[in-house]
Protein backbone atom coordinates (compact mmCIF):
# COMPACT_ATOMS: atom_id res chain seq x y z
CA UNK A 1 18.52 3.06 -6.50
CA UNK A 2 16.86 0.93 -3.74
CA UNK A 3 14.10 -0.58 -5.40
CA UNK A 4 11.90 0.36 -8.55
CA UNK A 5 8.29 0.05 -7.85
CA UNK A 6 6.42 -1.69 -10.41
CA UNK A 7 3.05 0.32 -9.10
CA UNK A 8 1.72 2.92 -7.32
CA UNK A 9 -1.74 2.47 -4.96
CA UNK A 10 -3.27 5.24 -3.39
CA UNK A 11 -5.04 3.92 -0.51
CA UNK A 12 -7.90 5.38 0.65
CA UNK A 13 -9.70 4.65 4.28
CA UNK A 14 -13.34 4.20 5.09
CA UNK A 15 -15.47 3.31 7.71
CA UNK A 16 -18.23 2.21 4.80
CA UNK A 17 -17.01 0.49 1.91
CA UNK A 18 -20.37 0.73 0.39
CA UNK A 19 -20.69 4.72 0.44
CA UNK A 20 -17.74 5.03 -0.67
CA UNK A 21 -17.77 2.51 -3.44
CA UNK A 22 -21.29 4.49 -4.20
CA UNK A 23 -19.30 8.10 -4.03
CA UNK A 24 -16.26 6.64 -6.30
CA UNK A 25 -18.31 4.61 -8.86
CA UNK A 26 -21.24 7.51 -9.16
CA UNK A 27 -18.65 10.71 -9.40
CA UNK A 28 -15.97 9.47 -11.12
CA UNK A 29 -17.24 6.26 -13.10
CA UNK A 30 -14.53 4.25 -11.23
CA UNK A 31 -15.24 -0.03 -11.07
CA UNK A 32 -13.98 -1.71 -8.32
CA UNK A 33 -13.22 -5.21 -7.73
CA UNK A 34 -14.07 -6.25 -3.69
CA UNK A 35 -11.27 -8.54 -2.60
CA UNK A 36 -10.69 -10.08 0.57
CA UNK A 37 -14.07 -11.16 2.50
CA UNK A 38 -15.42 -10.01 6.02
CA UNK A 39 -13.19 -7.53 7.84
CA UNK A 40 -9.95 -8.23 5.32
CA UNK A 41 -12.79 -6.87 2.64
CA UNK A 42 -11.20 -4.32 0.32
CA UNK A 43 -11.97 -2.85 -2.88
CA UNK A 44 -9.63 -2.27 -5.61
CA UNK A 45 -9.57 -0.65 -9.27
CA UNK A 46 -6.72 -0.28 -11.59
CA UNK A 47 -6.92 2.89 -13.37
CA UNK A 48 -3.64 2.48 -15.74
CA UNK A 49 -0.94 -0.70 -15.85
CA UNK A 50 1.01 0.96 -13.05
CA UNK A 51 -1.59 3.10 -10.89
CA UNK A 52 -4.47 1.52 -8.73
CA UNK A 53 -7.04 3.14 -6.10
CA UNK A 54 -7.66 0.72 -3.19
CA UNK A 55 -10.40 1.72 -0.18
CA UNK A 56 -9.56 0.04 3.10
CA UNK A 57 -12.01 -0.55 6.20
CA UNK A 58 -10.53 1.78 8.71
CA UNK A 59 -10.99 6.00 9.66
CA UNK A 60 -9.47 8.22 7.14
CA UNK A 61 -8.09 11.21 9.13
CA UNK A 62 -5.70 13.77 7.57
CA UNK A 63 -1.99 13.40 7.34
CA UNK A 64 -3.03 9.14 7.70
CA UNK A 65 -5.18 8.61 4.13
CA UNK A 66 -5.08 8.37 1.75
CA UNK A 67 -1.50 6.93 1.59
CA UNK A 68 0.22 6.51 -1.21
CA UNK A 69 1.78 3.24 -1.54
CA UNK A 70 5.07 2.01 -3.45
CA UNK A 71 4.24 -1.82 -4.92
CA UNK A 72 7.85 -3.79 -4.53
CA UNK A 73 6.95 -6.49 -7.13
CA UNK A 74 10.63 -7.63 -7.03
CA UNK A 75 10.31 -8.28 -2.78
CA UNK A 76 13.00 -7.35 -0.46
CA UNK A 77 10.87 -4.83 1.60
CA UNK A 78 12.42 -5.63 4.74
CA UNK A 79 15.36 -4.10 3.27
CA UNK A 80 14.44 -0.84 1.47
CA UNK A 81 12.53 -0.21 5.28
CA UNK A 82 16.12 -0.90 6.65
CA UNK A 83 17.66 1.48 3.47
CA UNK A 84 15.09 3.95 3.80
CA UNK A 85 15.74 4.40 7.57
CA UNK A 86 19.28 5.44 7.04
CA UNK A 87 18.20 8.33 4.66
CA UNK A 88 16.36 9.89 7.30
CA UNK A 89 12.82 8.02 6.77
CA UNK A 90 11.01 6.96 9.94
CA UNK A 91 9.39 3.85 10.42
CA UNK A 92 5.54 4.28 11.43
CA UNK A 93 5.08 0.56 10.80
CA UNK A 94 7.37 -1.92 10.30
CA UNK A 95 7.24 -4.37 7.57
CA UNK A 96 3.95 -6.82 8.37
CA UNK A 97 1.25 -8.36 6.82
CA UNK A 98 -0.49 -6.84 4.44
CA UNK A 99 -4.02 -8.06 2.69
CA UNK A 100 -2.22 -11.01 -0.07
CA UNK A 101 1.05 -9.95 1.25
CA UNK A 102 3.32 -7.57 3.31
CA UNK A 103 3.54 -4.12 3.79
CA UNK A 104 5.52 -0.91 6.24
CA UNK A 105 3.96 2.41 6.69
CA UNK A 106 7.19 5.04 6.79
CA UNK A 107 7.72 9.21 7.00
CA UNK A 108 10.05 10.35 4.48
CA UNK A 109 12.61 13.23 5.67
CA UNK A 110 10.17 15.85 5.32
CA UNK A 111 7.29 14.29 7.45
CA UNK A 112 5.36 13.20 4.29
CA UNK A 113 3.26 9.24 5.43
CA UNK A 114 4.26 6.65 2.90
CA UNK A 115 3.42 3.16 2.17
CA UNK A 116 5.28 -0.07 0.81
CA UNK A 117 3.79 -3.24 -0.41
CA UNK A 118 4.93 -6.63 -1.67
CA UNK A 119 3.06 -9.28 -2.48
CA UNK A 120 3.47 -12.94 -0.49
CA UNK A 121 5.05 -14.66 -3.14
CA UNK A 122 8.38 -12.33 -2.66
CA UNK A 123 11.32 -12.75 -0.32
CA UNK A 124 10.83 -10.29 2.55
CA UNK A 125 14.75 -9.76 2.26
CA UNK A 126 16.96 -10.06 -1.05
CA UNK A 127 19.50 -12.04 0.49
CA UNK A 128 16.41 -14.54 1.49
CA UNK A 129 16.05 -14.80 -2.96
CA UNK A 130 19.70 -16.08 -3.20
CA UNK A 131 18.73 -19.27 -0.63
């Protein structure tokens, strides 16, 4: 096993945070939290210990959002990119920063957008832990 995420995310993407916070609060009951301030602003809910919703300032287009997103609470994304790249995954974005941390956008071997996430406070490479 490469990693073990300690979280899933499914991220959506909107061009107004407000309508959609509206849409997602007044269908489905859901509270976010805004984090992040001006155009790093995000909102976030956790629906269970190990699944969260977060809505990002960008365009949602199909096949691009919502993306769901591995959390790597243990770090070392740099190398499950580098892992998943040699079982056929291909690297949309490589590992960068990410709001509170880093992330990589990836297409698994059938095509299907992923993300990754780990927060700043992990090595971006295991062998970075051992130093």
């Amino acid at each position: 096993m490469l990693a073990q995420p300690s979280e899933t995310c499914i991220i959506f993407h909107s061009s107004d945070l407000d309508r959609a916070e509206r849409f997602y609060r007044d269908v489905f009951g859901i509270a976010f939290e805004p984090r992040g301030i001006g155009a790093e602003r995000l909102l976030f809910a956790r629906l269970s210990p190990v699944f969260s919703i977060s809505i990002m300032r960008g365009e949602g287009q199909p096949g691009t959002s919502p993306l769901l997103t591995f959390t790597l609470a243990d770090g070392g994304i740099a190398d499950v990119v580098d892992a998943l790249a040699h079982y056929g995954a291909t690297i949309v974005s490589p590992v960068g920063p990410a709001p509170e941390g880093h992330g990589a956008t990836l297409r698994d071997a059938d095509g299907h957008l992923l993300g990754l996430y780990q927060p700043a406070t992990q090595p971006l490479s295991r062998k970075d832990r051992s130093q």
